[in-house]
Protein backbone atom coordinates (compact mmCIF):
# COMPACT_ATOMS: atom_id res chain seq x y z
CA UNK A 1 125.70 67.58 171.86
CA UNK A 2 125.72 66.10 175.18
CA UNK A 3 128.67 65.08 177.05
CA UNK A 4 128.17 61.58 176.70
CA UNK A 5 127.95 62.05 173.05
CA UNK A 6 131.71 64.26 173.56
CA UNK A 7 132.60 60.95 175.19
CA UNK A 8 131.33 58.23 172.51
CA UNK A 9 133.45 60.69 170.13
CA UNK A 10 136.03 60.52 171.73
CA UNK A 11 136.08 56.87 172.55
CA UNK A 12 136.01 56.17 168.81
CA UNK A 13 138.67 58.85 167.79
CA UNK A 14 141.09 57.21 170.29
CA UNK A 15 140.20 53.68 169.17
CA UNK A 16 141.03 54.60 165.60
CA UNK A 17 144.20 56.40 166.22
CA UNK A 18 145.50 53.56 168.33
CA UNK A 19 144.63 50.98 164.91
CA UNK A 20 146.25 53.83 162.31
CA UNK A 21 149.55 53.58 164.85
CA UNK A 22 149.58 49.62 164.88
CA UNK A 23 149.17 49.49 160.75
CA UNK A 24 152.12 52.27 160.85
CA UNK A 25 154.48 50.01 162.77
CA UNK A 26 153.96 47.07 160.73
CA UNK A 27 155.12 48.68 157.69
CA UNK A 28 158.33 49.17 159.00
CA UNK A 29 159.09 46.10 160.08
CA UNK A 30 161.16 44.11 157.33
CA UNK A 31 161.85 40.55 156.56
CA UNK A 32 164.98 38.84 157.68
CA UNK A 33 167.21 38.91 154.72
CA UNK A 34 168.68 35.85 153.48
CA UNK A 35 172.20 34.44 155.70
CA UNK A 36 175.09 34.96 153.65
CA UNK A 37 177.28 32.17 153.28
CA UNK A 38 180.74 31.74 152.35
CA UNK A 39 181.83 29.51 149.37
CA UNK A 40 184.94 28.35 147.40
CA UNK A 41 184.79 27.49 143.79
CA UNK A 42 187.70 25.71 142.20
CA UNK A 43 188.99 25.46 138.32
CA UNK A 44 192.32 24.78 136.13
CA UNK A 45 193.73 27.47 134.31
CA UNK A 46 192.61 25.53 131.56
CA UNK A 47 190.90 22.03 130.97
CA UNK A 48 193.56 19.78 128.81
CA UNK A 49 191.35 17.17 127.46
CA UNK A 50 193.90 15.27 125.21
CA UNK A 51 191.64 15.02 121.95
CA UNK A 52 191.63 18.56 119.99
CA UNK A 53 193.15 20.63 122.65
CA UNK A 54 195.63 23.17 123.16
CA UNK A 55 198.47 22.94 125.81
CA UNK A 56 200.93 25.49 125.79
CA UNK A 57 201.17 26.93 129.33
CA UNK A 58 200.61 30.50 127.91
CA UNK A 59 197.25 29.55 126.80
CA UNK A 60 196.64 28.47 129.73
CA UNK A 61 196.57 31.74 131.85
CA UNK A 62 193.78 32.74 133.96
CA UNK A 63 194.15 36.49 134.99
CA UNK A 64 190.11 37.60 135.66
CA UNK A 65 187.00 35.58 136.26
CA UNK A 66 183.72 36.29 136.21
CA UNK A 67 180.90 34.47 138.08
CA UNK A 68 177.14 34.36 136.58
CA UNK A 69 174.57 33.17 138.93
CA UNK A 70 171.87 32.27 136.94
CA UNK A 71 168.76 30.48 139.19
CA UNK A 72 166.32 27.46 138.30
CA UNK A 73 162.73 29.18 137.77
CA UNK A 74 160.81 25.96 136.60
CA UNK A 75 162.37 24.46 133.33
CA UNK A 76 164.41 27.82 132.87
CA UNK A 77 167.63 29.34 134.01
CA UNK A 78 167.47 32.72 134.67
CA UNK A 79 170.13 35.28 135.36
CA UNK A 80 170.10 36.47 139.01
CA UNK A 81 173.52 38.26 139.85
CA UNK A 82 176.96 38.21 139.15
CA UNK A 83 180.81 38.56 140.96
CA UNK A 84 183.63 39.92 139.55
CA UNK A 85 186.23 38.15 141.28
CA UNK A 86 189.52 40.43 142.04
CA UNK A 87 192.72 38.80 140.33
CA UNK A 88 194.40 39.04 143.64
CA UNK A 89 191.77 36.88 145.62
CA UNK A 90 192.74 33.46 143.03
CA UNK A 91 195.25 31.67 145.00
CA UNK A 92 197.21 28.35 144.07
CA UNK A 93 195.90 24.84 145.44
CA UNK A 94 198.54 23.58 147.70
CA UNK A 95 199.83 20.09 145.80
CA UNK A 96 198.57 21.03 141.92
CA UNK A 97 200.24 23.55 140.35
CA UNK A 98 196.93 23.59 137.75
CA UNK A 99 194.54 23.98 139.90
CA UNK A 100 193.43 27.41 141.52
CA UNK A 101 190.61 28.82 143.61
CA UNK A 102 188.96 31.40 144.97
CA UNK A 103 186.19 32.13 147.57
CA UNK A 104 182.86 34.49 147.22
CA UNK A 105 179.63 35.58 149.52
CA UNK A 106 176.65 35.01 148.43
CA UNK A 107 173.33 34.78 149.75
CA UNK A 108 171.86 31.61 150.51
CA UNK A 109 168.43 31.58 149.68
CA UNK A 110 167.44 28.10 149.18
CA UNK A 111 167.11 28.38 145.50
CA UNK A 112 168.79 26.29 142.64
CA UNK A 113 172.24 27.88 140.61
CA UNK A 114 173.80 26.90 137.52
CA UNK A 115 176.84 28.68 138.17
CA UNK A 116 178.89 30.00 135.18
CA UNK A 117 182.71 31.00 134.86
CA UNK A 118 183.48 33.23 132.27
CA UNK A 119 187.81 34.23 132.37
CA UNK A 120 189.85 36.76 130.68
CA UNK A 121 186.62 39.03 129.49
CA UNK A 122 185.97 41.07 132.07
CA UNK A 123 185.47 44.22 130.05
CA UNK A 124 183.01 42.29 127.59
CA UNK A 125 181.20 40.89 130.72
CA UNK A 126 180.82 44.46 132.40
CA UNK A 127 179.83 45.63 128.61
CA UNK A 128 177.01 43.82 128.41
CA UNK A 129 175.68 44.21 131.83
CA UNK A 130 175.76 47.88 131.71
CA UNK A 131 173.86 47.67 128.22
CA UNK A 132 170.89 47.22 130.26
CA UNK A 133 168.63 45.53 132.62
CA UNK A 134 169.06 41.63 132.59
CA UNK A 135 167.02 40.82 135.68
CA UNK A 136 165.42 37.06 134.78
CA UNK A 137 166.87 37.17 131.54
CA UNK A 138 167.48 33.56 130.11
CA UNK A 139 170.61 31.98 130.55
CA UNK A 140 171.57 30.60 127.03
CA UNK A 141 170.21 34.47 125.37
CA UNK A 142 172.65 35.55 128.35
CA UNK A 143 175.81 34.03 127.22
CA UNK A 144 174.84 34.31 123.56
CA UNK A 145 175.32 37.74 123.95
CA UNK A 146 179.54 38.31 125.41
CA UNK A 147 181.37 38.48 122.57
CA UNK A 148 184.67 38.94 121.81
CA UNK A 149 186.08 41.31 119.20
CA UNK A 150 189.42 41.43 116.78
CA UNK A 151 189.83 43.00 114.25
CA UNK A 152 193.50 42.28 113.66
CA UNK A 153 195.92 39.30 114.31
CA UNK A 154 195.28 38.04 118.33
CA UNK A 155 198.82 39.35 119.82
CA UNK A 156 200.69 36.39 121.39
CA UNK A 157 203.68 38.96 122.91
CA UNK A 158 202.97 38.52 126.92
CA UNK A 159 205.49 41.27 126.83
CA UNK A 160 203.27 43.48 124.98
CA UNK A 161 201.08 45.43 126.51
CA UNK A 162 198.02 45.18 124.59
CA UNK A 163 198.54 41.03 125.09
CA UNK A 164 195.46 40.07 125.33
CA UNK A 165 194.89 36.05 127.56
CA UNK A 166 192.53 34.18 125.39
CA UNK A 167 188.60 34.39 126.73
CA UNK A 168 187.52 31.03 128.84
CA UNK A 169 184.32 30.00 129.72
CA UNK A 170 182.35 26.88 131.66
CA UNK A 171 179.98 26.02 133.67
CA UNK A 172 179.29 23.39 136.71
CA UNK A 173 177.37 20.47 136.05
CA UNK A 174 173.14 20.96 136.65
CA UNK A 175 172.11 23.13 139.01
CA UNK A 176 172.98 23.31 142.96
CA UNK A 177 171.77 24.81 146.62
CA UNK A 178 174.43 27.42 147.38
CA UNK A 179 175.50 24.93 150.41
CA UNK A 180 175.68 22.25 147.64
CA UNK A 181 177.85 24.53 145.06
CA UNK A 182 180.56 24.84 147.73
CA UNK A 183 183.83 22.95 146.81
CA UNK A 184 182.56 22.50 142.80
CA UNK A 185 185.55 22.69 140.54
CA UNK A 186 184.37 24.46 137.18
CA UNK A 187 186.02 23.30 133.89
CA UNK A 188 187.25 26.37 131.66
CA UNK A 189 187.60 26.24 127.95
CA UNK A 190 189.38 28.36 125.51
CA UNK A 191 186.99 30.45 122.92
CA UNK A 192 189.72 30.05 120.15
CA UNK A 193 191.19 27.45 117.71
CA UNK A 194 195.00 27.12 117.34
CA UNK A 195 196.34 26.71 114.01
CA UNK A 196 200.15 25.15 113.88
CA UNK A 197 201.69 24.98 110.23
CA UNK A 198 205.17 23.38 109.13
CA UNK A 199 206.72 21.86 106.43
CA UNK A 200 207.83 18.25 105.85
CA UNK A 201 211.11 17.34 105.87
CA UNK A 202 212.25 16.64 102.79
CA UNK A 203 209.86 18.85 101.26
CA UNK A 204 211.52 21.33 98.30
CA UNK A 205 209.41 24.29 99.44
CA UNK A 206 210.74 26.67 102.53
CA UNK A 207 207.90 28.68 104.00
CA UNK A 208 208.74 32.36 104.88
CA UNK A 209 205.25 33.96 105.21
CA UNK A 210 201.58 32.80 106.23
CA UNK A 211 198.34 34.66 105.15
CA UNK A 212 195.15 34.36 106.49
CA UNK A 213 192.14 35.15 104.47
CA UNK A 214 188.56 36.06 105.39
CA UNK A 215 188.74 35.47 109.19
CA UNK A 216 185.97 36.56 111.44
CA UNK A 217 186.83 39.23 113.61
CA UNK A 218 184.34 38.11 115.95
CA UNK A 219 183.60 35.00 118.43
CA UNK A 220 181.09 34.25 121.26
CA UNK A 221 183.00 33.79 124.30
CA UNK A 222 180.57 30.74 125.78
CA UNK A 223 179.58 27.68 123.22
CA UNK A 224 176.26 27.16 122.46
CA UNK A 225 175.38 24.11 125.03
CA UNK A 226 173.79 22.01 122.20
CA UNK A 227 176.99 21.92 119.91
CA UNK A 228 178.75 20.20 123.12
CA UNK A 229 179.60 16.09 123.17
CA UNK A 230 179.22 15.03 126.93
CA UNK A 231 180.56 11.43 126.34
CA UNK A 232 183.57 12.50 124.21
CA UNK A 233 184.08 15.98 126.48
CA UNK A 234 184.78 18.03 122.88
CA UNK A 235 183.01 20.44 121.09
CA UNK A 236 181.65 19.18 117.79
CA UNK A 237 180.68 22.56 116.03
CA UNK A 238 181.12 25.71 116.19
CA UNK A 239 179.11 28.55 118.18
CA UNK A 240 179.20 31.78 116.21
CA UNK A 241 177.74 35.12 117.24
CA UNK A 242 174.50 36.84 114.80
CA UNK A 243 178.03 38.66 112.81
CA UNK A 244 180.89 37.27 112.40
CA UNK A 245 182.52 40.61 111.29
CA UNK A 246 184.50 38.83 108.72
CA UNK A 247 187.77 40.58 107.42
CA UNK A 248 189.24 40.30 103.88
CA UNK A 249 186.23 39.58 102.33
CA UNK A 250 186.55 37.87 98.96
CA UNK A 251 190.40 38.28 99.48
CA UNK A 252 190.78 41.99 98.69
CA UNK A 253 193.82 42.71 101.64
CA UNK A 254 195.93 40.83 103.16
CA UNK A 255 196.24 41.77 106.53
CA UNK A 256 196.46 38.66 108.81
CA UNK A 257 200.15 38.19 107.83
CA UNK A 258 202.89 36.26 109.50
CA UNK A 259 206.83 36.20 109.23
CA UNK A 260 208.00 32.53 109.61
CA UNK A 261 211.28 31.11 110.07
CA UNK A 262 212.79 27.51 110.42
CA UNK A 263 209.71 26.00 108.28
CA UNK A 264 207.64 26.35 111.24
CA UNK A 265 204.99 28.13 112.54
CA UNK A 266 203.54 27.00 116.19
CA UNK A 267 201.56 29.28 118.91
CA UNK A 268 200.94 32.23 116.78
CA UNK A 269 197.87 31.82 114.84
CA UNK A 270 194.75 32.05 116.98
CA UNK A 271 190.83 32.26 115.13
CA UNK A 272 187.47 32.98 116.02
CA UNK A 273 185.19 29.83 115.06
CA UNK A 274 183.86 29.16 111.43
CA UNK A 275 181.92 26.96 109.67
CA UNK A 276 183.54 24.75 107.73
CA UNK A 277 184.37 25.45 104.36
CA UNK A 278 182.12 23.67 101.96
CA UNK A 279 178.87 25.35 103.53
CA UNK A 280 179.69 28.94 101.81
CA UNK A 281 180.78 30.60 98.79
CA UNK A 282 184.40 29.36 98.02
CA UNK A 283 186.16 32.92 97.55
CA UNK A 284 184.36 33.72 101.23
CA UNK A 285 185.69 30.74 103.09
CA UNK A 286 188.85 31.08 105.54
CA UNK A 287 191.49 29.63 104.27
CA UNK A 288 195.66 30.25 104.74
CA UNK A 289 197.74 31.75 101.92
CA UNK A 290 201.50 29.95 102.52
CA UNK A 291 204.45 32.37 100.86
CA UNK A 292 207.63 30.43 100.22
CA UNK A 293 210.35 29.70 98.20
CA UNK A 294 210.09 27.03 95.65
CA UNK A 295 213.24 26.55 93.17
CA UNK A 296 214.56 29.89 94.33
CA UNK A 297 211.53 31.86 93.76
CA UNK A 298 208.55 33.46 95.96
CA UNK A 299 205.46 31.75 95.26
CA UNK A 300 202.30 31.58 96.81
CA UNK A 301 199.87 28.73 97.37
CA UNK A 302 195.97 28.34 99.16
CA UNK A 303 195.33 25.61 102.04
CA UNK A 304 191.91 25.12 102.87
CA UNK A 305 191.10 23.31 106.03
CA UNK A 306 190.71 19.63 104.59
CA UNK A 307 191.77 16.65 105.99
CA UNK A 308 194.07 15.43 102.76
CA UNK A 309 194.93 17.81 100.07
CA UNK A 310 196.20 16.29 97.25
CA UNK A 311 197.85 16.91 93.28
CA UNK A 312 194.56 16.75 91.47
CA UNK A 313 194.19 13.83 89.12
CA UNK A 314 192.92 16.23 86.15
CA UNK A 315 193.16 19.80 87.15
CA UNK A 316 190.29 21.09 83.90
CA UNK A 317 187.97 23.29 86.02
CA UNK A 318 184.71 24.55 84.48
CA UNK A 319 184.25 28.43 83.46
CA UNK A 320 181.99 29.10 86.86
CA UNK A 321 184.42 27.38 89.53
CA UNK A 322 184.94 30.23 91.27
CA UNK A 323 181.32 29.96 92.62
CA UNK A 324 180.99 26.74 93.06
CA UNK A 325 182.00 24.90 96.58
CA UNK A 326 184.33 22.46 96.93
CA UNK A 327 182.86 18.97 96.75
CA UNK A 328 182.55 17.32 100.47
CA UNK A 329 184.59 13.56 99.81
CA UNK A 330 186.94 12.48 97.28
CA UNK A 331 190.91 12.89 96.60
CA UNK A 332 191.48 14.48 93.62
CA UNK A 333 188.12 15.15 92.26
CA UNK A 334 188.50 17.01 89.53
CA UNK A 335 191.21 18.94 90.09
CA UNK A 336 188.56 21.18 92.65
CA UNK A 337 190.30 23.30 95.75
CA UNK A 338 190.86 21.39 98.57
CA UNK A 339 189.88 17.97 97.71
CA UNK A 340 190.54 16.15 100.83
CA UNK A 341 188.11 13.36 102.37
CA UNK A 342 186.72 15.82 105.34
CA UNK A 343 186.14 19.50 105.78
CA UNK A 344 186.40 20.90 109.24
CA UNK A 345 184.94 23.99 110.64
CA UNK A 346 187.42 26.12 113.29
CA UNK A 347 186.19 25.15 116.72
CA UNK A 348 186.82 26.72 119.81
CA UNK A 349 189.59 24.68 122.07
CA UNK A 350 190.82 22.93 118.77
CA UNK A 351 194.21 22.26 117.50
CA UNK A 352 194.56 22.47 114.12
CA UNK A 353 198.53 21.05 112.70
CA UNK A 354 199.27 21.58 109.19
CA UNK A 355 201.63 19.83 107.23
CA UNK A 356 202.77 20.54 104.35
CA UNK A 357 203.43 17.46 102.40
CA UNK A 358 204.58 18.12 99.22
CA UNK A 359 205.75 20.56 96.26
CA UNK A 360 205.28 19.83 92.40
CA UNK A 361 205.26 23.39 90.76
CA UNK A 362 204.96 26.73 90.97
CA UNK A 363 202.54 28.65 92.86
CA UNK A 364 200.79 32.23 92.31
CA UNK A 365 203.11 35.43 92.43
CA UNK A 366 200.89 37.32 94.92
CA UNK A 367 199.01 36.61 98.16
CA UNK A 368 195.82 37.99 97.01
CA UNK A 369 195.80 36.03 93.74
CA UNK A 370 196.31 32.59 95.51
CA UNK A 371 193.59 33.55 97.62
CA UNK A 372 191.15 33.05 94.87
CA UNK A 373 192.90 30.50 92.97
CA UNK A 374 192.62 26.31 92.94
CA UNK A 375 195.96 25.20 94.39
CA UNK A 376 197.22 22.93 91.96
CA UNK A 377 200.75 22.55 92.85
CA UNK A 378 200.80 21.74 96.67
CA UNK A 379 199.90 18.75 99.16
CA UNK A 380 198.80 19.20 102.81
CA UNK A 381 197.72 17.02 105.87
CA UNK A 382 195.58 18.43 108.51
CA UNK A 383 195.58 17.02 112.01
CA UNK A 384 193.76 18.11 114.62
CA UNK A 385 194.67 16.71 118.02
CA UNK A 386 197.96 16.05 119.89
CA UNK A 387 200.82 14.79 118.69
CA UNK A 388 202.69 13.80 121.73
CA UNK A 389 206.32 13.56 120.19
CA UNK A 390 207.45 11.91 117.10
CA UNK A 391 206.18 8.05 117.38
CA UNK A 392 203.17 7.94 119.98
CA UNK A 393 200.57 9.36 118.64
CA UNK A 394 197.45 10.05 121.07
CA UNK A 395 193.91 10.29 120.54
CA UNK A 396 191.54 11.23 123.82
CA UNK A 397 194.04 9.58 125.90
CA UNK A 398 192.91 6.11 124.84
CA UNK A 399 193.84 5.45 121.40
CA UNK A 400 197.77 5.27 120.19
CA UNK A 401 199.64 4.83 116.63
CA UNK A 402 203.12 3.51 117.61
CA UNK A 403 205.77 3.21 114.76
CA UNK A 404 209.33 1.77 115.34
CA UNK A 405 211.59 3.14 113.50
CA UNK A 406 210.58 6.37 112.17
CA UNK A 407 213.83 6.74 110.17
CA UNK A 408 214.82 3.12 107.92
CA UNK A 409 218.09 2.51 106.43
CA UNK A 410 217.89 0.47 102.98
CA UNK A 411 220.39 -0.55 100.10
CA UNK A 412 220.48 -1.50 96.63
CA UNK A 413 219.91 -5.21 97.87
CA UNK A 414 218.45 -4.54 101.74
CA UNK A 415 215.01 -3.76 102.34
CA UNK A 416 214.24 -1.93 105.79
CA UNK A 417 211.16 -3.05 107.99
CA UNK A 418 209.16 -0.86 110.27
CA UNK A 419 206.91 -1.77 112.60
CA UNK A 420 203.41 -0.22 113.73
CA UNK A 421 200.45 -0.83 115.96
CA UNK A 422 197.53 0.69 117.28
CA UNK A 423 194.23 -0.33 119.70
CA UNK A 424 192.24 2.34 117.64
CA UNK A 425 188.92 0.15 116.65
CA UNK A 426 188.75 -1.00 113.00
CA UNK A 427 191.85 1.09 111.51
CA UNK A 428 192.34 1.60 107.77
CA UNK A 429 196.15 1.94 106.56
CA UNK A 430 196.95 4.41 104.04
CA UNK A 431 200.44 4.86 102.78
CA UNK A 432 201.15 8.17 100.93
CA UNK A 433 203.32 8.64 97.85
CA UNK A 434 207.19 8.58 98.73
CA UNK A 435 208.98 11.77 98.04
CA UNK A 436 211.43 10.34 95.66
CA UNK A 437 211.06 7.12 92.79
CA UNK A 438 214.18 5.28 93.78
CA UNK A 439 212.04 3.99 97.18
CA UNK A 440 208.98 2.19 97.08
CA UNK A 441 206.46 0.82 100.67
CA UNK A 442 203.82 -1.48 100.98
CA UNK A 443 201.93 -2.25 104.11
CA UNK A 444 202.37 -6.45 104.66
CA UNK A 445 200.57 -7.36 108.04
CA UNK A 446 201.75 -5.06 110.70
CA UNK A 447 204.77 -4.00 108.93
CA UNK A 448 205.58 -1.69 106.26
CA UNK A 449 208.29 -2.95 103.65
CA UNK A 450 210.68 -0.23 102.05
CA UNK A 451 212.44 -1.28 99.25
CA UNK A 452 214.91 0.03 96.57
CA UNK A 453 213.02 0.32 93.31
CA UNK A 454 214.67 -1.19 90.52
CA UNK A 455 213.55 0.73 87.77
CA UNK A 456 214.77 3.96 88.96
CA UNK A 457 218.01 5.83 88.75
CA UNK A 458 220.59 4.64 91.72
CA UNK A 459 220.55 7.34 94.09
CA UNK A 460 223.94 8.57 95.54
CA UNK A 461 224.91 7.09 98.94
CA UNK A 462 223.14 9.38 101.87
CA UNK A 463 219.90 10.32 99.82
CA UNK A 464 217.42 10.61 101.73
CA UNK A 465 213.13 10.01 100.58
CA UNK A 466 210.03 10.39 102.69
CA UNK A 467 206.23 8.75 103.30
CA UNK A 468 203.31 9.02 105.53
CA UNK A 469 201.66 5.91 107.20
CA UNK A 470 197.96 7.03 107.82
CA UNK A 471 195.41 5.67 110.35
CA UNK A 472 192.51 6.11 108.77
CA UNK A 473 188.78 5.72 110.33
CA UNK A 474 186.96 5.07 107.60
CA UNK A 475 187.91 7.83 105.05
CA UNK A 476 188.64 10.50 107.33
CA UNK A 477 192.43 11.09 108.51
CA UNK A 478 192.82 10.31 112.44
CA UNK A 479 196.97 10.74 112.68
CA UNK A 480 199.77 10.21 110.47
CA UNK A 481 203.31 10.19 110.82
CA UNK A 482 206.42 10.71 108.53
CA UNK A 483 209.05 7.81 108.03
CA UNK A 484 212.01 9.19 107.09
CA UNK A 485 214.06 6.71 104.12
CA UNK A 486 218.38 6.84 103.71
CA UNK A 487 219.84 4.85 100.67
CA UNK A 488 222.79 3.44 102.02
């Protein structure tokens, strides 16, 4: 070969070796990465919305949080990343006691966030990242998926240490620019439903013990975002998990039981959601077995979670009740379980306040046999927002019942007047049986008339009777309150 050949060879080596070097470099040059950018997210350590809430400051507690990041891809939300935020880095808002924050990094890429709080679950949050890889995965199959497990009663001793702080969860409004999300205050909502039980005064029935009967042992820690009411800021259903794990079936044990004293039973009984009783079979349903003393014996009674329960009319049940539901609407009806105008489901953030209303015989000797028998024998009231103290009754912070005097004075010859009002829109007045036969009410204008009733027995000086005014929407109970009556 000649040596200009050598040369052209050489030439073309060197050209090609130079090219291989440049396409060498520009592999290893990498893109700028996102700038990080400081944030600070805000929330209460728990939203209070007056209707259906619950409000004791234990309940309240936020100890862990949890940020998702899930980003807008189109018409979805997909999960991108997520912060466990250290209990020491919440701090207290200067001014408002309820409201906390806490600051993250995060990169700011441009892109669009639904940001998501979950509290108090950090070990079912890690669980179910760890059980594999979530990258895009869609938010509401996300969420769906944290759940919370119980198998026994929820333990309400702070001083105990396997207190657990009930699971929160929300999520800010639409979806934000990191630089946008900065400053958003997220509102948290508890994953459980209170239940509250006492006993009228007046009431010949002293409750010592409270069952409860074929409770899931399971709950979903975020709601379902379709069961949610934006204009009345409440949850209108409950969001329940593929199993709801539920214990006692059929009422074969007993082992959600409670020791009560002083006829009342307040911040101790915390549930997992459930449908509401009329949608299953009626030996399945949840439903609290009350244990008390009636004319100096133990005796047991079933409460479903009705609105009104009442003495049936004609307690003759057919041979198959036992697997037949409830019907829906009606007092009395039949003499059927829990004949009250509405049936609720347990919903998460809900207060549920039972009252027992009345005794007229004996119950059932054991837990377990109450538990599958018609309660025949006892009256109950379920209410299931606040009541703010013993006159002023609230309703989503709008709506009030006002009575004046709760507790009349009347003789042989004296009737007593009370007085009530209420801006609730087109109220219906109910008055409930009085206790006793030597009283008798009637609702004349905005004033209920208590008189001495003529045909009965005269009662000894001090006696004392009871009834329940009712604000009514239509048939379903809204709030009630008990007048107290003393024959004087």
């Amino acid at each position: 070969m000649s040596r200009i050949s050598y040369y052209m060879l050489f030439c073309i080596l060197l050209f090609l070796g130079v090219n291989t070097g440049c396409v060498q470099e520009e592999e290893l040059v990498k893109p700028e990465p996102p700038p990080k950018e400081t944030i600070t997210l805000y929330f209460r350590d728990a939203s209070r919305p007056a209707t259906r809430a619950l409000n004791d400051s234990l309940e309240s507690i936020v100890k862990t949080v949890d940020l998702l990041a899930f980003k807008r891809s189109y018409t979805q939300l997909e999960f991108d990343y997520y912060i466990p935020v250290k209990e020491s880095d919440i701090r207290s808002v200067s001014g408002d006691y309820t409201k906390k924050e806490f600051t993250v990094t995060v990169e700011n890429n441009n892109n669009y966030y639904r940001y998501v709080l979950v509290a108090n679950a950090r070990n079912e949050v890690a669980a179910y990242i760890a059980s594999g890889s979530h990258a895009r995965e869609l938010k509401d199959n996300f969420l769906a998926n944290i759940i919370s497990e119980n198998t026994g009663l929820w333990n309400t001793n702070i001083a105990d240490a396997q207190y657990r702080y009930i699971p929160m969860c929300g999520e800010s409004n639409g979806e934000k620019t990191v630089a946008q999300m900065d400053g958003t205050e997220i509102k948290l909502y508890r994953s459980l439903a209170r239940v509250d039980v006492k006993v009228d005064a007046g009431v010949p029935f002293t409750l010592q013990e409270i069952y409860v009967y074929n409770r899931p042992s399971r709950g979903r820690i975020a709601p379902d975002p379709a069961i949610w009411d934006a204009i009345q800021n409440r949850f209108i259903a409950p969001s329940l998990p593929d199993n709801l794990g539920i214990q006692d079936p059929g009422g074969q044990t007993a082992t959600a039981h409670y020791t009560v004293s002083n006829n009342s039973f307040a911040h101790e009984i915390y549930l997992y959601e459930t449908k509401e009783q009329n949608t299953q079979h009626f030996v399945d349903a949840t439903c609290l077995v009350l244990g008390g003393t009636y004319n100096g014996d133990m005796n047991y009674y079933r409460v479903d979670f009705s609105e009104i329960q009442n003495f049936p009319s004609d307690p003759t049940l057919p041979s198959d009740w036992w697997d037949k539901a409830p019907p829906a609407s009606g007092e009395g009806e039949g003499g059927m379980v829990g004949a009250g105008d509405v049936y609720h489901p347990l919903i998460r953030n809900h207060h549920y306040e039972l009252s027992i209303t009345g005794v007229k015989g004996k119950g059932y000797t054991t837990p377990k046999e109450a538990s599958k028998s018609i309660n025949t024998q006892l009256t109950s009231e379920l209410l299931t927002w606040d009541n703010q103290n013993q006159n002023v009754i609230i309703d989503n912070s709008a709506y009030t019942l006002t009575v004046t005097p709760t507790i009349v004075a009347i003789s042989q010859n004296q009737p007593g007047t009370i007085s009530f009002s209420t801006n609730y829109p087109s109220p219906n007045w109910k008055l409930s049986e009085p206790s006793v036969d030597w009283l008798d009410c009637s609702i004349q204008g905005n004033q209920i008339i208590v008189k001495y009733n003529a045909s009965a027995a005269l009662p000894p000086k001090g006696s004392e009777g009871y009834f329940r005014l009712r604000l009514m929407n239509g048939t379903a109970l809204k709030v009630s309150q008990q007048i107290k009556v003393v024959f004087n």
